[in-house]
N, C-alpha and C. Protein backbone atom coordinates (compact mmCIF):
# COMPACT_ATOMS: atom_id res chain seq x y z
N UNK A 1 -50.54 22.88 34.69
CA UNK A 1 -50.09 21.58 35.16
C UNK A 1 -49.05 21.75 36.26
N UNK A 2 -48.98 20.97 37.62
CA UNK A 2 -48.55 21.17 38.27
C UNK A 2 -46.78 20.44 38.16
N UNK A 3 -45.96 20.42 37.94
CA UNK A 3 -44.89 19.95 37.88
C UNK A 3 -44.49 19.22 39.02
N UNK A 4 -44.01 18.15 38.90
CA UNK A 4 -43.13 16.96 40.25
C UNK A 4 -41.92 17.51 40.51
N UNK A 5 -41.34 17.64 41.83
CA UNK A 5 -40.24 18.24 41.71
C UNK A 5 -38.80 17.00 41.30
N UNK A 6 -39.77 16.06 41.19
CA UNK A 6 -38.45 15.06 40.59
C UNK A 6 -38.19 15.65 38.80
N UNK A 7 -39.62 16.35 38.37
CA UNK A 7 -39.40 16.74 37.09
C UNK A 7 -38.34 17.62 36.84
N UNK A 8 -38.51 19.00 38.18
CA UNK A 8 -38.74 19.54 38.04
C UNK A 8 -36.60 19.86 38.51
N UNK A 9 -36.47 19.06 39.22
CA UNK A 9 -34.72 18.91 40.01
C UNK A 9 -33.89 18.20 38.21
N UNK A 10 -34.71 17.80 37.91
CA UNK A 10 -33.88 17.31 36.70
C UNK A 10 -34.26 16.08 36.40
N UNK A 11 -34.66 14.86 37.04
CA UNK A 11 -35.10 13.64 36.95
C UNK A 11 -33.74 12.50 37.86
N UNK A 12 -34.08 11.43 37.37
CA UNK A 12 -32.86 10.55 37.80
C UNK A 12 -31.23 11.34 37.70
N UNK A 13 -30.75 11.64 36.36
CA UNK A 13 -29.62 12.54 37.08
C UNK A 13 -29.20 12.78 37.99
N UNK A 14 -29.89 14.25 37.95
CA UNK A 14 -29.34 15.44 39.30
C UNK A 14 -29.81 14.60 40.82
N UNK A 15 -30.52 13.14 40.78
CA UNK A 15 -30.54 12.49 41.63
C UNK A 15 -29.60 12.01 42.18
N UNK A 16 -29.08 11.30 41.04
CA UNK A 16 -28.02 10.50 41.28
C UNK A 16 -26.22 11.99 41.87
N UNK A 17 -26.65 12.07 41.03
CA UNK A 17 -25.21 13.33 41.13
C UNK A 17 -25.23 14.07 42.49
N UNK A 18 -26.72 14.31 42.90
CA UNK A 18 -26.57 15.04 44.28
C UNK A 18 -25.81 13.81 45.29
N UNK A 19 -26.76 12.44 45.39
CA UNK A 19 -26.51 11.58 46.31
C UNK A 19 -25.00 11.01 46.17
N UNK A 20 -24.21 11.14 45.10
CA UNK A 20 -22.83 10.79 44.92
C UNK A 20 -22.33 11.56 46.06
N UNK A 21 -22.79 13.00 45.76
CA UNK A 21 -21.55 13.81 46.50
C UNK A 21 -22.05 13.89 47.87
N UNK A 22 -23.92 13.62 48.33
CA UNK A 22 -23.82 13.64 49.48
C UNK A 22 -23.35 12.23 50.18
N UNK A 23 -23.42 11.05 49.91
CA UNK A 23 -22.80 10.05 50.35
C UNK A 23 -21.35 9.77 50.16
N UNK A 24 -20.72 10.39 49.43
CA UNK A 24 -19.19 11.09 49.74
C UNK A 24 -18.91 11.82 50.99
N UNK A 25 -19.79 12.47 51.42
CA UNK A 25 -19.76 13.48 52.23
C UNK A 25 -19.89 12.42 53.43
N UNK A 26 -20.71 11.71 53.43
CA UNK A 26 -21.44 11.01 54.48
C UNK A 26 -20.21 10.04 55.08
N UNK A 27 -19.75 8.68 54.31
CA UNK A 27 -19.00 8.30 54.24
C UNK A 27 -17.32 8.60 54.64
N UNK A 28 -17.16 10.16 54.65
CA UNK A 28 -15.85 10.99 54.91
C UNK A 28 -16.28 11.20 56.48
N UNK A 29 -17.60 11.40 56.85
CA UNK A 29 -17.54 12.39 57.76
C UNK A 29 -17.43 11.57 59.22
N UNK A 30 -16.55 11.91 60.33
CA UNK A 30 -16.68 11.07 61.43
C UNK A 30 -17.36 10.27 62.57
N UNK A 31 -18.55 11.44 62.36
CA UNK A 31 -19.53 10.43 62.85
C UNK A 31 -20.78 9.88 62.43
N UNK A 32 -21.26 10.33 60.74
CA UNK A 32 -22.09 9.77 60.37
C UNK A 32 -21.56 8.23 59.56
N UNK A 33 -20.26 7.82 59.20
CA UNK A 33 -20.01 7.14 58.34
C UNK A 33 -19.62 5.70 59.23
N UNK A 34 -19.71 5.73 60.64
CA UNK A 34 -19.75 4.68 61.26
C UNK A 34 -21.23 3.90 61.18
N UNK A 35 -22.23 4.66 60.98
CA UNK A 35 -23.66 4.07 60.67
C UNK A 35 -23.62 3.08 59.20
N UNK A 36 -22.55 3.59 58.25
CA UNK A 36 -22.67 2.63 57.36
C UNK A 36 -21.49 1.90 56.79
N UNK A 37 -20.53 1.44 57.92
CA UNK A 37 -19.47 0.26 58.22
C UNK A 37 -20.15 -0.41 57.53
N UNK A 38 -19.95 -1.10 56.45
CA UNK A 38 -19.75 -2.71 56.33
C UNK A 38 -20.84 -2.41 55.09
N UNK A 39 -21.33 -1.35 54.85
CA UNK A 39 -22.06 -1.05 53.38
C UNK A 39 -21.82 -0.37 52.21
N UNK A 40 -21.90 -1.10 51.19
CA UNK A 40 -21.58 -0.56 50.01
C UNK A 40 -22.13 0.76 49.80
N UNK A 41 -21.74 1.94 49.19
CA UNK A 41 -21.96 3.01 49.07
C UNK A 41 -22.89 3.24 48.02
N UNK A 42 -22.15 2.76 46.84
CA UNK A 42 -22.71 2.70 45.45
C UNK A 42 -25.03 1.86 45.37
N UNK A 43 -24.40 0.80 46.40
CA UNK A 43 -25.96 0.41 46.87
C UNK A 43 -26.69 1.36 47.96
N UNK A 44 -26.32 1.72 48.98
CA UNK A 44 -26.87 2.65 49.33
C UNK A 44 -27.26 4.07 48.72
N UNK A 45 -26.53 5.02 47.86
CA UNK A 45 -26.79 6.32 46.76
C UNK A 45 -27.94 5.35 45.96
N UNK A 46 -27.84 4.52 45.40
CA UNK A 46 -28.80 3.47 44.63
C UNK A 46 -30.30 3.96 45.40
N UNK A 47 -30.35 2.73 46.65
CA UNK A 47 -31.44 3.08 47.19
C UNK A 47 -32.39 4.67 47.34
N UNK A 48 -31.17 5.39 48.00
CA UNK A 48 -31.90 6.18 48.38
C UNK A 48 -32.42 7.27 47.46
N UNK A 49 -31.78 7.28 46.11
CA UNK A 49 -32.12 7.85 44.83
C UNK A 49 -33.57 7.57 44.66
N UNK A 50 -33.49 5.93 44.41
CA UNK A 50 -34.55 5.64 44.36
C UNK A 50 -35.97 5.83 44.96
N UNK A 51 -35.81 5.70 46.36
CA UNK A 51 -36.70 6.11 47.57
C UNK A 51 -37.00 7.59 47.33
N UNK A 52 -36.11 8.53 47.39
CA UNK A 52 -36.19 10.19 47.15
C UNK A 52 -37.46 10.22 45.73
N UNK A 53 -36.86 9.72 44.54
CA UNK A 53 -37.75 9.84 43.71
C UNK A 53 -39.07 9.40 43.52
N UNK A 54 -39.73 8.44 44.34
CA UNK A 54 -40.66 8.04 44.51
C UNK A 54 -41.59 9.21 45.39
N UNK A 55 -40.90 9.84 45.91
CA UNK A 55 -40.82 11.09 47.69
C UNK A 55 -41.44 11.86 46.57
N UNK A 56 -40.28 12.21 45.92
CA UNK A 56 -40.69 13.26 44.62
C UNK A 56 -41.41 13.14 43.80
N UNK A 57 -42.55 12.38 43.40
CA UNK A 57 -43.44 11.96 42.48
C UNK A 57 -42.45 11.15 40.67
N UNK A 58 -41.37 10.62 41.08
CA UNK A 58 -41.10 9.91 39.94
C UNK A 58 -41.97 9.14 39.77
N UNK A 59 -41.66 8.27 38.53
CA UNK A 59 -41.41 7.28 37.90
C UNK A 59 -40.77 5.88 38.22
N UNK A 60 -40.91 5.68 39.82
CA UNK A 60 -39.88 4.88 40.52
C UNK A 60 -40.69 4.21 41.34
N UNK A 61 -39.81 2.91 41.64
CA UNK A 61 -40.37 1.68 42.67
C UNK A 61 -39.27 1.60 43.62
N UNK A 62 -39.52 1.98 44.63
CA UNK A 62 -38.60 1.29 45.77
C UNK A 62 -38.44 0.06 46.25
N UNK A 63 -37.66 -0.32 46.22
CA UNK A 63 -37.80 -1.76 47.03
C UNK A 63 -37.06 -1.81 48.14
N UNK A 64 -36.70 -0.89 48.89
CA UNK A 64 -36.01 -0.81 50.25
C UNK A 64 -37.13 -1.01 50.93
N UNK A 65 -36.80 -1.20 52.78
CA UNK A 65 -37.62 -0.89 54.03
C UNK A 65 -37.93 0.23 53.77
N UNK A 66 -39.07 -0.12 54.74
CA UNK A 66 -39.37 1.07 55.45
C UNK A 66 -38.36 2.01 56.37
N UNK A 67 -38.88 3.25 56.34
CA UNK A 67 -38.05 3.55 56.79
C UNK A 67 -37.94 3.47 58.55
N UNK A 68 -38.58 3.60 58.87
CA UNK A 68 -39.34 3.13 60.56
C UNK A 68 -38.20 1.70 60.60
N UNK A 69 -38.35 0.75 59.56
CA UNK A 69 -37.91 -0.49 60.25
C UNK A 69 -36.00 -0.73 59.78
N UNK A 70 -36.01 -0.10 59.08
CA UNK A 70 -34.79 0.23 58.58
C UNK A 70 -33.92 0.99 58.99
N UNK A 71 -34.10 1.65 60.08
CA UNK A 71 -33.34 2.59 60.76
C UNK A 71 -33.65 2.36 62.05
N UNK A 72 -34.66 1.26 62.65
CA UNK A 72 -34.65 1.35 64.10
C UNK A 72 -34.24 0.70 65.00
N UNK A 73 -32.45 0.15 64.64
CA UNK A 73 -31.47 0.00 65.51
C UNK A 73 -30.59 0.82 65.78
N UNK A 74 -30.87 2.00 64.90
CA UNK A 74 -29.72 2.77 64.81
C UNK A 74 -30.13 4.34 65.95
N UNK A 75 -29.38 4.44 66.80
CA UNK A 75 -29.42 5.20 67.86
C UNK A 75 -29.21 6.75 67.33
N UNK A 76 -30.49 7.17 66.47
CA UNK A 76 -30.31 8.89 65.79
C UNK A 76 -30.92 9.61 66.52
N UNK A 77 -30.11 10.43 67.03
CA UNK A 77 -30.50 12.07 67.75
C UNK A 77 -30.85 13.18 66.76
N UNK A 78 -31.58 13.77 67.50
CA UNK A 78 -32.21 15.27 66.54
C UNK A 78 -30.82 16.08 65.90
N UNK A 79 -29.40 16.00 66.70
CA UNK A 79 -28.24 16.73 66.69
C UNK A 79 -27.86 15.99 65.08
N UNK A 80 -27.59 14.86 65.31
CA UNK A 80 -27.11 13.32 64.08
C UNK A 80 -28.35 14.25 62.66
N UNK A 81 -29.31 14.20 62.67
CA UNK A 81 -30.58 14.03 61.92
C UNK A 81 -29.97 15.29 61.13
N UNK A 82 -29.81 16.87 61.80
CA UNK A 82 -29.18 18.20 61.70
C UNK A 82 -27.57 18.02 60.59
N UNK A 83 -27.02 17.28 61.78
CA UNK A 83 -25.79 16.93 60.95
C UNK A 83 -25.65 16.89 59.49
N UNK A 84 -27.06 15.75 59.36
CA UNK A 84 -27.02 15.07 57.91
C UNK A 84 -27.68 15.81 57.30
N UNK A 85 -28.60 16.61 57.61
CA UNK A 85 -29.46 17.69 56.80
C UNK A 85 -28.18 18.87 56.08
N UNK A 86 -27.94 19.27 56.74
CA UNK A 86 -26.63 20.58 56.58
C UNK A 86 -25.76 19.63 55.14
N UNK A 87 -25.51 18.23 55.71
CA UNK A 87 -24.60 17.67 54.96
C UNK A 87 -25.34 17.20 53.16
N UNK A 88 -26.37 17.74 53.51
CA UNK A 88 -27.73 17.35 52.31
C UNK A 88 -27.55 18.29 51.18
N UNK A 89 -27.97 19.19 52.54
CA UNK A 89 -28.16 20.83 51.76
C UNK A 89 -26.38 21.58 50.92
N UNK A 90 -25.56 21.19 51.72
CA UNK A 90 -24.39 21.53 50.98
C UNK A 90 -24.06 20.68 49.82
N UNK A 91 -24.60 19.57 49.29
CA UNK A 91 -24.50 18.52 48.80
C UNK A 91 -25.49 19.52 47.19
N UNK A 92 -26.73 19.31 47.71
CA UNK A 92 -28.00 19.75 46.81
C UNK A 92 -27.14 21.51 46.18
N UNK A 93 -26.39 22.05 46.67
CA UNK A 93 -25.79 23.28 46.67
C UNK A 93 -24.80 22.82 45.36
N UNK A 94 -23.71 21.90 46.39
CA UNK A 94 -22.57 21.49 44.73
C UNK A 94 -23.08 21.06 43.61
N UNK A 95 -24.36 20.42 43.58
CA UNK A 95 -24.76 19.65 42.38
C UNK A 95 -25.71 20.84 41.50
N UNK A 96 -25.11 21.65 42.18
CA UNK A 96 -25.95 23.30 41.40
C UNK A 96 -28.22 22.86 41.14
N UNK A 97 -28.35 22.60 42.16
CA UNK A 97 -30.13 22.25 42.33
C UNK A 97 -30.36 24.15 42.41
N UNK A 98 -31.41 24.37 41.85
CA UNK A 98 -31.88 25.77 42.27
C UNK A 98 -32.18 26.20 43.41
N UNK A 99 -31.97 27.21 44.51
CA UNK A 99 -32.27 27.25 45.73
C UNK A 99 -33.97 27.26 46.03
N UNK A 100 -35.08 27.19 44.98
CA UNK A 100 -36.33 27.14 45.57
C UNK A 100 -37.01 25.71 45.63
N UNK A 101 -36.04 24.60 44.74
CA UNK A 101 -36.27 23.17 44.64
C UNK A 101 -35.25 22.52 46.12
N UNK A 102 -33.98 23.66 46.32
CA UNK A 102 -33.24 22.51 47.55
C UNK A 102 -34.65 22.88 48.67
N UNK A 103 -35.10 23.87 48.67
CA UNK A 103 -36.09 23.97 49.84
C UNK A 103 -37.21 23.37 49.84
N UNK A 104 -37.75 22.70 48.65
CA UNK A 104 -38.66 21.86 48.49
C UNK A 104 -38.23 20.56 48.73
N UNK A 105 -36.94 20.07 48.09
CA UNK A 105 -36.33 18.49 48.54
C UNK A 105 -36.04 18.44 50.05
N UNK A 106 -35.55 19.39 50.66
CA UNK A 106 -35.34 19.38 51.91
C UNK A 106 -36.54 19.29 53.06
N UNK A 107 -37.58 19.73 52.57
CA UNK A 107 -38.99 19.60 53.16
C UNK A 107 -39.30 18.21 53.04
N UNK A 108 -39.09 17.60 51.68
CA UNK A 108 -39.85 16.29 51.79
C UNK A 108 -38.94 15.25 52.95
N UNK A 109 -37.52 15.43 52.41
CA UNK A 109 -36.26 15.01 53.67
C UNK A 109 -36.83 15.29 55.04
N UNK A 110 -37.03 16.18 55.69
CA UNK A 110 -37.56 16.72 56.59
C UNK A 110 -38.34 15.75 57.06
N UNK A 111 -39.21 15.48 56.69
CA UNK A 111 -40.68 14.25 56.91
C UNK A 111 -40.70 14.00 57.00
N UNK A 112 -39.44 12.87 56.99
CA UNK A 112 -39.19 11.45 57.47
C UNK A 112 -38.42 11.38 59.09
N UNK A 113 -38.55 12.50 59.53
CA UNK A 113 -37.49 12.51 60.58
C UNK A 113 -38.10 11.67 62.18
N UNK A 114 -39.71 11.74 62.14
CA UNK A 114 -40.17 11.58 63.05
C UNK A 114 -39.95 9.73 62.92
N UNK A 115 -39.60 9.37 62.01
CA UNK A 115 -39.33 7.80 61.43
C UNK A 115 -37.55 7.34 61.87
N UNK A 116 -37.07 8.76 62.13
CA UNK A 116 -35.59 8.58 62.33
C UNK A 116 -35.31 8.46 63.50
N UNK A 117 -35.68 9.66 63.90
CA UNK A 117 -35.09 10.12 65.74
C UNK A 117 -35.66 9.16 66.30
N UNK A 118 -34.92 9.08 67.48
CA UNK A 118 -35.13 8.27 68.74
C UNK A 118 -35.05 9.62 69.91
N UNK A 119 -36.24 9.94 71.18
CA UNK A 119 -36.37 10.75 71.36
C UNK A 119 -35.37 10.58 72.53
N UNK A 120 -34.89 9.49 73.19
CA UNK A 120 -34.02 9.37 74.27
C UNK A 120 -33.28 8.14 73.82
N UNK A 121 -32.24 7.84 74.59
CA UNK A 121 -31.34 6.36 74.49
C UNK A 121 -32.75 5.20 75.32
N UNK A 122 -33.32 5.46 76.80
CA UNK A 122 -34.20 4.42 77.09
C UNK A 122 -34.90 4.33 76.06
N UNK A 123 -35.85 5.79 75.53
CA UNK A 123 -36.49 5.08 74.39
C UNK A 123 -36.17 4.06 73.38
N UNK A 124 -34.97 4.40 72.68
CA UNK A 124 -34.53 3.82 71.66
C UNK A 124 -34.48 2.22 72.79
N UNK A 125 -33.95 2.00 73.42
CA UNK A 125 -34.06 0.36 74.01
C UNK A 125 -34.84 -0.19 73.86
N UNK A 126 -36.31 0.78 74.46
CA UNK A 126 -37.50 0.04 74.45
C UNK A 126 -37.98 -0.31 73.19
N UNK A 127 -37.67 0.37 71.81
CA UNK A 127 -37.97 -0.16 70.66
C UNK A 127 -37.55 -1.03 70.06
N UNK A 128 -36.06 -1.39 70.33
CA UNK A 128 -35.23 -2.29 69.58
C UNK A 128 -35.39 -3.84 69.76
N UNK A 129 -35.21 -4.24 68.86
CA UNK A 129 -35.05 -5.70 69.43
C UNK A 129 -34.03 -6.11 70.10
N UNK A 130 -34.14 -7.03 71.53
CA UNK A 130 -33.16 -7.40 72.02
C UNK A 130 -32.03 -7.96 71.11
N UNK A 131 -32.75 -8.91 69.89
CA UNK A 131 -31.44 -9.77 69.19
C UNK A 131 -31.07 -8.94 68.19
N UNK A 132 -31.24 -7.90 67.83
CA UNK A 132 -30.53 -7.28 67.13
C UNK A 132 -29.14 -5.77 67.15
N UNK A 133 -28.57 -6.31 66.24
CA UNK A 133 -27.78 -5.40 66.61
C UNK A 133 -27.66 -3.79 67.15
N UNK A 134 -27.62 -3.11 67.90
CA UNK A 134 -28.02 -1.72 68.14
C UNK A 134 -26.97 -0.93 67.71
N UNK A 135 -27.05 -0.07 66.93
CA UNK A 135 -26.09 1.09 66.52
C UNK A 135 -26.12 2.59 67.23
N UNK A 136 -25.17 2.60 68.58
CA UNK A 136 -25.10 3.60 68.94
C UNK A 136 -23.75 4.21 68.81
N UNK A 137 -23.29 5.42 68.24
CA UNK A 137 -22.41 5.96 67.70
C UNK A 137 -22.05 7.61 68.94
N UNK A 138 -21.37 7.63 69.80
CA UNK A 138 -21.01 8.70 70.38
C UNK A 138 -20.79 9.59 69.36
N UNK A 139 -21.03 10.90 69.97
CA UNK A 139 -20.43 12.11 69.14
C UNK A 139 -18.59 12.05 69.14
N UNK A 140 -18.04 12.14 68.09
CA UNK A 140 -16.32 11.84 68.30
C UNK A 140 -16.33 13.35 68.71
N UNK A 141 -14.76 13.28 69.50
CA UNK A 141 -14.38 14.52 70.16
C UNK A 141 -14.26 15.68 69.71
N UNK A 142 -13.94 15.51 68.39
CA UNK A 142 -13.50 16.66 66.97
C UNK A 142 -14.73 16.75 66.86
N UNK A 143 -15.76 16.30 66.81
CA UNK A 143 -17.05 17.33 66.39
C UNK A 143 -17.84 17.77 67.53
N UNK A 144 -17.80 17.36 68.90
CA UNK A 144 -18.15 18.03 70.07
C UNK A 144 -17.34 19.46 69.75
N UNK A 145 -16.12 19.45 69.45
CA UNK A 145 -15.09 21.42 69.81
C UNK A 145 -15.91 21.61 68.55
N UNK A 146 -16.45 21.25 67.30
CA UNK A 146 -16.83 22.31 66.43
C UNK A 146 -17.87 23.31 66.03
C-alpha cells in the first residue's frame, strides 16, 4: 500500500505545527510579511494547512481560492518564491519532519510556483485587474546586503 505523505508527515498535527512556525517566520520576516498586512495569521496557517493537506492526499476540503486567483495581485518574483521556500524548509526542519518527507512536501510546494510568479512587473500589469489592489513589495535594503 502506497502511503499519503499527509499520512505519512504525521497527519493534521505536524501540519499545523510546521505552518505555526513557518508563518511565524513569515510574518517576522521583512519582506515577506508586508504581503499579509491586514491578515489574520491564525486564518491564514488555517487555510493553508488545509490546502497542503488536500496537496498531500488528506482527508481535507479546501475552501480557499485558487491559487492563480488568489495571489494574482500580488507582485511575486522567482527571488520572493526562493525566499519563502528556504523559509519552508527551515520551518519543516524545526518541526523535526524527516528529511525524505521535507523533500517530498517541498516538491508538492514547488508546483504551485508557476501559479505564483509573475515573470516580469509589465507582465504582472497585464494580468491584474485595473480595480484591484496590486501588491508590489520592493526588496527592503537589509535583505538586498544579505
Amino acid at each position: 500500500m502506497n502511503q499519503t505523505l499527509f499520512n505519512a508527515v504525521g497527519g493534521l498535527p505536524t501540519l499545523q505545527k510546521v505552518h505555526k512556525i513557518f508563518y511565524d517566520k513569515v510574518y517576522a520576516h521583512d519582506w515577506l510579511k508586508v504581503f499579509f498586512t491586514g491578515h489574520n495569521q491564525e486564518a491564514i496557517e488555517n487555510r493553508q494547512t488545509d490546502f497542503m493537506a488536500l496537496k498531500m492526499g488528506g482527508p481535507v476540503k479546501y475552501m480557499g481560492r485558487e491559487l492563480k486567483v488568489a495571489h494574482r495581485h500580488m507582485y511575486i518574483t522567482r527571488e520572493l518564491f526562493d525566499v519563502r521556500q528556504a523559509l519552508l524548509k527551515e520551518s519543516l526542519q524545526e518541526a523535526g519532519v524527516a528529511g525524505d518527507l521535507i523533500v517530498r512536501w517541498l516538491k508538492i510546494d514547488h508546483a504551485f510556483h508557476r501559479a505564483i510568479i509573475k515573470d516580469s512587473i509589465e507582465s504582472f500589469y497585464k494580468t491584474t485587474w485595473q480595480y484591484q489592489k496590486r501588491i508590489i513589495v520592493p526588496k527592503p535594503a537589509r535583505e538586498a546586503q544579505d
